[in-house]
Protein backbone atom coordinates (compact mmCIF):
# COMPACT_ATOMS: atom_id res chain seq x y z
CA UNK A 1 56.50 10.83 21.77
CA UNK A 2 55.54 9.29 25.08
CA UNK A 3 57.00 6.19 24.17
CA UNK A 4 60.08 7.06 22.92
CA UNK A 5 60.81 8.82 26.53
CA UNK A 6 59.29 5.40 27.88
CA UNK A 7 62.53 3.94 25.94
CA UNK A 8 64.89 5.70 27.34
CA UNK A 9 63.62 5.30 31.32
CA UNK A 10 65.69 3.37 33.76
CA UNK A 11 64.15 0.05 34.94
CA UNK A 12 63.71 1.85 38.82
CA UNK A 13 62.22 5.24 38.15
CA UNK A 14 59.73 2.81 35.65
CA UNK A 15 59.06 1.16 39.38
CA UNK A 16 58.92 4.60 41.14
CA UNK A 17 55.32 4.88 38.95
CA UNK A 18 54.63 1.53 39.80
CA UNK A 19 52.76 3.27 43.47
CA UNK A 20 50.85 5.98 41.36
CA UNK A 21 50.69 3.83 38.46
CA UNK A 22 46.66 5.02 38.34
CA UNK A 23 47.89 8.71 38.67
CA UNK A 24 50.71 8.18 35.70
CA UNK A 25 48.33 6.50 33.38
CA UNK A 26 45.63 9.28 33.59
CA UNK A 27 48.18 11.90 32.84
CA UNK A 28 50.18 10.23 29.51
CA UNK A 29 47.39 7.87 28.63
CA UNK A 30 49.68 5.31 28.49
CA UNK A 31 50.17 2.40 31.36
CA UNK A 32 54.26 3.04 32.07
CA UNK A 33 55.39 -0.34 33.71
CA UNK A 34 53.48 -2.49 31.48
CA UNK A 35 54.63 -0.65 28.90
CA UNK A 36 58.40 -0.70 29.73
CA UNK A 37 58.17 -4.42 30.95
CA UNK A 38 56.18 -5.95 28.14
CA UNK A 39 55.91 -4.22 25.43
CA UNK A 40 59.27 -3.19 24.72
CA UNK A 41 62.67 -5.18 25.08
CA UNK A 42 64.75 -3.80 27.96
CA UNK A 43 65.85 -7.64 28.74
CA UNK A 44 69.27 -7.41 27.04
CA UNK A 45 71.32 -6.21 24.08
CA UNK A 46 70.50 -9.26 21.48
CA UNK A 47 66.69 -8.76 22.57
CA UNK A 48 66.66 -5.54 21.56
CA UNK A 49 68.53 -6.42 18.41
CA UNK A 50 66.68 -8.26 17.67
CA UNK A 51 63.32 -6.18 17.62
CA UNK A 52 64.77 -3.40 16.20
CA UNK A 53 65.91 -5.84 13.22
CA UNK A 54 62.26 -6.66 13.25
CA UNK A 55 60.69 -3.50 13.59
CA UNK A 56 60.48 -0.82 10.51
CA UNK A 57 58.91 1.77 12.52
CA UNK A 58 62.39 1.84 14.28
CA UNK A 59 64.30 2.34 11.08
CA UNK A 60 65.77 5.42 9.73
CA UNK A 61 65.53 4.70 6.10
CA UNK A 62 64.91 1.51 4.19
CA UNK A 63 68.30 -0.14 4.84
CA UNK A 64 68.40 -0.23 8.45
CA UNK A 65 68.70 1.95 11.87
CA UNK A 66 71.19 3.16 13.85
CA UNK A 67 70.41 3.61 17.48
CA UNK A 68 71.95 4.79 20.91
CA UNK A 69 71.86 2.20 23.59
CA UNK A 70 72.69 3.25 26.91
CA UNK A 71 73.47 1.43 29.94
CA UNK A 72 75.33 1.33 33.44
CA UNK A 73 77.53 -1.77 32.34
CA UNK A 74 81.04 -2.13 32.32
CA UNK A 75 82.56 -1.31 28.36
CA UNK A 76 84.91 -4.78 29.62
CA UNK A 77 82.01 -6.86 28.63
CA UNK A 78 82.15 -8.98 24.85
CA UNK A 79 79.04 -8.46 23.20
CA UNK A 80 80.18 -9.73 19.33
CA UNK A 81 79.79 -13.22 21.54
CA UNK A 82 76.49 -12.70 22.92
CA UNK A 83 75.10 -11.56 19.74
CA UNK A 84 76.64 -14.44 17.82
CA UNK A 85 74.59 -16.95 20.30
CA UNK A 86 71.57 -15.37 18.32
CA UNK A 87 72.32 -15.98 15.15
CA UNK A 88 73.15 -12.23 14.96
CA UNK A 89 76.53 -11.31 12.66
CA UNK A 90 78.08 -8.12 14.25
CA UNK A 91 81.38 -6.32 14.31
CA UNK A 92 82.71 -4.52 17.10
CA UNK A 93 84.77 -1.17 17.91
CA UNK A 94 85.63 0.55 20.64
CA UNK A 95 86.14 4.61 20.10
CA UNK A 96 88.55 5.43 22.82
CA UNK A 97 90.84 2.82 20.99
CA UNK A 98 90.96 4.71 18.24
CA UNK A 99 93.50 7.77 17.32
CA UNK A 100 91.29 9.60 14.98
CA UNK A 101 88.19 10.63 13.18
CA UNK A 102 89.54 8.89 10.07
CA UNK A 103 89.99 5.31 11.81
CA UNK A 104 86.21 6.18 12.78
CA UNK A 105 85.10 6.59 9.46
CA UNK A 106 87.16 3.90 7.62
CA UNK A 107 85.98 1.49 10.31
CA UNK A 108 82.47 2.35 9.65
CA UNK A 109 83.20 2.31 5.47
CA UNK A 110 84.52 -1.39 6.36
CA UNK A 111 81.37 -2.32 7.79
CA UNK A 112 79.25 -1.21 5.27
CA UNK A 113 81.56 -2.88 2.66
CA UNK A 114 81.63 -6.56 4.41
CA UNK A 115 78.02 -8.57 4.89
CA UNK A 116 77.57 -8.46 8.31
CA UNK A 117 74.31 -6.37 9.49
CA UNK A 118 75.18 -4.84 12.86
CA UNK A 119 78.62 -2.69 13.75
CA UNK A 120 78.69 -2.51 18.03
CA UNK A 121 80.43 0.95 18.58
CA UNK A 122 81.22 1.13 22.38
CA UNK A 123 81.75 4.41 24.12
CA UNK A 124 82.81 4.32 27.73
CA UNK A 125 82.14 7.97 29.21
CA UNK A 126 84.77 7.38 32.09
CA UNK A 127 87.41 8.03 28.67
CA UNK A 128 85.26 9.29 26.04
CA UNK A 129 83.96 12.85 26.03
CA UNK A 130 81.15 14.51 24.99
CA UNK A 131 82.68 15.91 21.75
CA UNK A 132 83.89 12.25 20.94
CA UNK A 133 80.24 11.36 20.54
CA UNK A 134 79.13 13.69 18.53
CA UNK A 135 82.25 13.01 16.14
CA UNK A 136 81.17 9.49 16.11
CA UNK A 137 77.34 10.35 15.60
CA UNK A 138 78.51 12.90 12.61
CA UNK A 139 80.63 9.96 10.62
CA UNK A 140 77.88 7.44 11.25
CA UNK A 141 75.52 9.75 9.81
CA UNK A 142 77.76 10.61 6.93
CA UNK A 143 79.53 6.99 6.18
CA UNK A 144 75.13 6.24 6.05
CA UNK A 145 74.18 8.82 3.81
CA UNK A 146 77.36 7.56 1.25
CA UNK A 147 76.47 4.31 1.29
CA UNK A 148 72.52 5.06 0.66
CA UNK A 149 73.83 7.12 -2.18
CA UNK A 150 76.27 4.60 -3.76
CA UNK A 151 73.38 2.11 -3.58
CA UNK A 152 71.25 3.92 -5.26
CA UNK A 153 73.29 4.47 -8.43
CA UNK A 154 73.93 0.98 -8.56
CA UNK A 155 72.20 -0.36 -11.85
CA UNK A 156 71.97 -3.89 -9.88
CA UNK A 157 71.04 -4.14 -6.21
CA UNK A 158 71.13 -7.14 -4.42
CA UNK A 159 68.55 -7.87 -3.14
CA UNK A 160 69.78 -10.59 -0.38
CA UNK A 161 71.76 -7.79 0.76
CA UNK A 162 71.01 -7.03 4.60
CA UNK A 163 69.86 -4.19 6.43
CA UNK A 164 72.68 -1.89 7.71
CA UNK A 165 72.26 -1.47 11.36
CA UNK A 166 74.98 0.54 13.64
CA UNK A 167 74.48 0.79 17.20
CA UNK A 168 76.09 2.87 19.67
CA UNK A 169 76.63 1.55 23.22
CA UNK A 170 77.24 4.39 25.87
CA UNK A 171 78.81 3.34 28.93
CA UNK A 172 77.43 6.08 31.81
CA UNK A 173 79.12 6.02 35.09
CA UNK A 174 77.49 5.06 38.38
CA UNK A 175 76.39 8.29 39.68
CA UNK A 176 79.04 10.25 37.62
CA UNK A 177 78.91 12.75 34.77
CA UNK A 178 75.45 13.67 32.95
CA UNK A 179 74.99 12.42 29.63
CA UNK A 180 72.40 14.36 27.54
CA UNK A 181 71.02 13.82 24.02
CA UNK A 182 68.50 15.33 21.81
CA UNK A 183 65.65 13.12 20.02
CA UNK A 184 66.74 12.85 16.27
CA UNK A 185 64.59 11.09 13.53
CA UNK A 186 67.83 9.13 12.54
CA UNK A 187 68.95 7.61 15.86
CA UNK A 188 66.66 5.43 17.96
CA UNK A 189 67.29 6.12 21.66
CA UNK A 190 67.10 3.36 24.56
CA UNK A 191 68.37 2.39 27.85
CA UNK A 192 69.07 -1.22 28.72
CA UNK A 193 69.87 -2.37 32.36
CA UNK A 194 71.69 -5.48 31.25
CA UNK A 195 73.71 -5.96 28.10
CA UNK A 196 74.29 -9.92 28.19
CA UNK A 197 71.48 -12.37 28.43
CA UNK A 198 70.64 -13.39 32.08
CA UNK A 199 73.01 -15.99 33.03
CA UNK A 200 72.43 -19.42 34.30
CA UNK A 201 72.65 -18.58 38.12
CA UNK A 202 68.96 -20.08 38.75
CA UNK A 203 67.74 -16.17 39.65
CA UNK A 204 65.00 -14.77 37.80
CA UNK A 205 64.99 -12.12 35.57
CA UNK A 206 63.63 -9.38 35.96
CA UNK A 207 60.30 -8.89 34.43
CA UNK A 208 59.64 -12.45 36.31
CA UNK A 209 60.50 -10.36 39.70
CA UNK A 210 58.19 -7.64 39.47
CA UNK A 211 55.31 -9.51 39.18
CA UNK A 212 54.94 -11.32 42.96
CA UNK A 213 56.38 -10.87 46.46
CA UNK A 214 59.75 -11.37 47.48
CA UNK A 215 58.88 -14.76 49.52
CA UNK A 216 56.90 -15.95 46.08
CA UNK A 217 60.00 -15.26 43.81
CA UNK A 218 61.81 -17.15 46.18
CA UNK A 219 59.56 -20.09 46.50
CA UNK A 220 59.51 -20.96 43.24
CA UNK A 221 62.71 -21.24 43.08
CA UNK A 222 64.57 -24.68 43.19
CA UNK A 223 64.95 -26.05 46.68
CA UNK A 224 68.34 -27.57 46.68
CA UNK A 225 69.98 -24.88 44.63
CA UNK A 226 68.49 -22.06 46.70
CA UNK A 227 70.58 -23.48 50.02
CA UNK A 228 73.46 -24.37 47.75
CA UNK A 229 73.68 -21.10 46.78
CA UNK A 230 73.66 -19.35 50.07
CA UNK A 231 74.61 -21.62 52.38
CA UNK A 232 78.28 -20.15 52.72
CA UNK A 233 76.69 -16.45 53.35
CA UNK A 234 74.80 -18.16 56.26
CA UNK A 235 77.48 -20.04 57.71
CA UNK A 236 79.68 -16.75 57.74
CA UNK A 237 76.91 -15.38 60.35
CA UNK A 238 76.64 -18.53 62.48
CA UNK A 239 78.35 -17.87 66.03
CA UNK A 240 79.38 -21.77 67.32
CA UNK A 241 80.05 -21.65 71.17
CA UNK A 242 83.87 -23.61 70.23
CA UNK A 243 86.48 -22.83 67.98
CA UNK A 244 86.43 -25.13 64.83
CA UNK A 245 89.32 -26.02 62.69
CA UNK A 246 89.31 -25.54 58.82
CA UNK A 247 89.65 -29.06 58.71
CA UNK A 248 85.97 -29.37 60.05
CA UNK A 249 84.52 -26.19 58.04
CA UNK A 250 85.89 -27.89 55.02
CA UNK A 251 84.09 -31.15 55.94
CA UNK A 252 80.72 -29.37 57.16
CA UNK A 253 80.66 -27.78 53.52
CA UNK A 254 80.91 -30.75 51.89
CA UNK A 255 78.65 -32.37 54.36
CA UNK A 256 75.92 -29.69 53.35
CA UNK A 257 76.31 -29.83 49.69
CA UNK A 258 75.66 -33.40 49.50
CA UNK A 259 72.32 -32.37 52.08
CA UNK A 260 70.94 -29.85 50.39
CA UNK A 261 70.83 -31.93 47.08
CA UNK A 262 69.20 -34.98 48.70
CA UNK A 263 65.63 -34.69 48.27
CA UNK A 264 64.42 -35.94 51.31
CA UNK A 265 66.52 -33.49 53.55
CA UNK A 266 65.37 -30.61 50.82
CA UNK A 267 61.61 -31.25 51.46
CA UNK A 268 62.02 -31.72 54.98
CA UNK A 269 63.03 -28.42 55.60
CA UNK A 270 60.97 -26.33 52.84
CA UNK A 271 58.19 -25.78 54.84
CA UNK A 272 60.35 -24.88 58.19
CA UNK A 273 62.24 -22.60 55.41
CA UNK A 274 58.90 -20.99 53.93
CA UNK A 275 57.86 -19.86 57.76
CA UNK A 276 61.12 -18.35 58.37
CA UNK A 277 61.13 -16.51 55.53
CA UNK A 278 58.09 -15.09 56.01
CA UNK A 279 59.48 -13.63 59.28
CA UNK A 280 61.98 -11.58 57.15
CA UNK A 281 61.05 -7.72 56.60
CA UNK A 282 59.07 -6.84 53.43
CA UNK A 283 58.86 -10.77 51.81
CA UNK A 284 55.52 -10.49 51.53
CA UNK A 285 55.05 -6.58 49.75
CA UNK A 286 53.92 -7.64 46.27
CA UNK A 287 55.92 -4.20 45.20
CA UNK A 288 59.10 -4.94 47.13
CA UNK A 289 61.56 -3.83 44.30
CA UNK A 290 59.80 -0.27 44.87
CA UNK A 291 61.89 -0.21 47.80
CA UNK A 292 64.66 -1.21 46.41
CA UNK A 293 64.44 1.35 43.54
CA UNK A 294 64.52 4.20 45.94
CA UNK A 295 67.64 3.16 46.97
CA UNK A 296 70.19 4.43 45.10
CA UNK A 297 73.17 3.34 47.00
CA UNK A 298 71.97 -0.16 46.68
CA UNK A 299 71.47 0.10 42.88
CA UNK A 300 75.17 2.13 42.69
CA UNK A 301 76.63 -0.84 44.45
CA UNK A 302 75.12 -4.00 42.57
CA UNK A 303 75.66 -1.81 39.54
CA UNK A 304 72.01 -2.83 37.77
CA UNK A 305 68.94 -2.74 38.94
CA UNK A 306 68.45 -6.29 38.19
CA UNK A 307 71.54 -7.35 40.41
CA UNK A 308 70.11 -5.19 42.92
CA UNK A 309 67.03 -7.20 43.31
CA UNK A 310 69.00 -10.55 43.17
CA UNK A 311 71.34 -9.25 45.85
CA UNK A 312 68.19 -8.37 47.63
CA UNK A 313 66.45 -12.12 47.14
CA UNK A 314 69.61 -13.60 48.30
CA UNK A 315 69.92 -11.86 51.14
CA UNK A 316 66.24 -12.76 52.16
CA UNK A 317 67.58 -16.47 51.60
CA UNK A 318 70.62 -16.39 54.04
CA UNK A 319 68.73 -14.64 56.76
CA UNK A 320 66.00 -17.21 56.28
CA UNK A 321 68.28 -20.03 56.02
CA UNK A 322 70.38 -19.02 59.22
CA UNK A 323 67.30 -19.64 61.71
CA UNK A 324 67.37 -22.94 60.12
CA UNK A 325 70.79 -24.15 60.34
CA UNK A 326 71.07 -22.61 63.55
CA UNK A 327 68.22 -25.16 64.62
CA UNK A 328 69.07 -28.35 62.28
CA UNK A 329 72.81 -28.03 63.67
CA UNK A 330 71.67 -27.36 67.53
CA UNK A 331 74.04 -29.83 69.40
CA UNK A 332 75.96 -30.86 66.38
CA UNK A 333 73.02 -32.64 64.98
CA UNK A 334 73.79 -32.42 61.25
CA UNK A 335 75.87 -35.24 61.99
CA UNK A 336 73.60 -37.82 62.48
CA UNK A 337 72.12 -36.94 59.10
CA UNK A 338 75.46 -38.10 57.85
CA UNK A 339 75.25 -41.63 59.71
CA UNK A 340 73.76 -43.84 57.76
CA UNK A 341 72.80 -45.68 60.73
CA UNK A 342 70.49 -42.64 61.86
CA UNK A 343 69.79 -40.95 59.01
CA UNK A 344 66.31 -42.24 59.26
CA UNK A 345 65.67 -41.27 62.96
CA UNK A 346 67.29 -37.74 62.40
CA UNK A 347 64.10 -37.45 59.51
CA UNK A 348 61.74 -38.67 61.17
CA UNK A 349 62.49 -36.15 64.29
């Protein structure tokens, strides 16, 4: 029972136990962040598709589950795609798009009479009310128990025939209305922070993050994409005692692109950029995202917990990265990097 509420957590009250993590573990016999982190798959939706496809214990009968995924994502997002990317065959429907119970249920009948294994029903609570859902959870459960019964009065099952799985995604709104649900043998319950696999940004995800400090996340990540990537953000908060024109803004961008992805400038300043880093507040709390958990504005804003932290690590990189460009480009002095002529001399100083 423990860990089916463990499923159904959100990523920062799992990291609100994370200080009394002792204190929680005595009282549920049951270690909650390790738990939520590594033995279950909160990553994304085709994770958790994944192990539920894999997992019988998470089945309600012996063709499949049906589950209730919730999450603070946008019901915009294409998951059909994502899925597809791993090798997973699923059909999608959103219920405010539909006019009636009957489109519901000859949707669902479709599903079970096609091959593919999973049916994606998303429910966005910012159109979709209360009564909606249960609607939809009464014709999954009925469209289920027909198609259990027709397949048993078959004379000849297929055997190749797939598992049935049908998965409802609930959209909840960022600090808007309560959803509530009660814990029912048929539907397996679970909250996921992110729907889509982490993208290729070069930020970490987030089991990755709460496992070191904020200035050791950030060091291991690569050099020359770490100033790529936030090099803008400190420019905006670089005061130059001139005016400039956009003329030579455009050509100091390009100037720094093409520096931050030579190596030699890159290692040059990773140790300068390691020390001022360490001057930022909280880089070196080895249960920084703690902090950021209690913030709920923060979280509200990025809109997941996991693009709270990465709004958090890149903000740790422009601060750090301003004290350095602030020194490197002291007297104009980025532009004898660019001279060929003195590109040596600038290095070596």
């Amino acid at each position: 029972a423990v860990q089916r509420l463990v499923w159904v957590m959100q990523p920062e009250a799992v990291c609100a136990c994370a200080g009394r993590r002792l204190e929680v573990q005595g009282l549920f016999g049951l270690d909650i962040v390790n738990q939520y982190f590594e033995g279950q798959r909160h990553g994304d939706l085709l994770q958790f598709v994944q192990w539920l496809q894999a997992s019988k214990e998470a089945w309600c009968d012996a063709s499949g589950a049906q589950a209730c995924v919730l999450t603070r994502m946008p019901a915009g997002v294409s998951l059909t795609a994502e899925l597809g990317a791993g090798n997973v065959e699923a059909d999608a429907i959103s219920l405010h798009e539909l006019t009636s119970s009957y489109d519901l249920g000859r949707s669902i009948c479709d599903f079970y009479a096609g091959q593919r294994s999973v049916l994606l029903i998303q429910a966005d609570l910012a159109v979709c009310s209360s009564r909606m859902l249960e609607q939809c959870r009464f014709e999954c459960e009925k469209r289920r128990a027909e198609f259990i019964r027709a397949r048993q009065q078959r004379t000849e099952v297929d055997d190749e025939e797939p598992p049935r799985f049908i998965i409802v995604v609930v959209h909840l709104q960022q600090n808007g209305q309560n959803f509530s649900f009660d814990f029912d043998a048929r539907w397996w319950h679970a909250f996921l922070d992110e729907l889509q696999p982490q993208p290729e940004t070069g930020l970490p995800p987030l089991t990755k993050m709460m496992k070191a400090s904020l200035r050791d996340v950030i060091t291991e990540l690569h050099r020359g994409w770490l100033m790529t990537y936030c090099f803008r953000g400190a420019l905006a908060k670089m005061v130059y005692p001139y005016t400039r024109t956009a003329a030579e803004l455009s050509s100091q961008i390009q100037q720094l692109i093409g520096m931050f992805n030579d190596t030699d400038f890159a290692t040059l300043l990773t140790e300068p950029f390691h020390e001022a880093l360490g001057r930022c507040e909280n880089t070196t709390d080895p249960q920084w995202y703690v902090r950021v958990a209690a913030s709920q504005r923060e979280v509200a804003v990025a809109g997941t917990f996991q693009a709270a932290l990465h709004r958090r690590i890149v903000a740790r990189q422009t601060e750090a990265l301003v004290v350095l460009l602030s020194v490197t480009d002291r007297n104009a002095g980025l532009r004898l990097f660019s001279d060929s002529d003195k590109r040596d001399r600038w290095l070596g100083l």
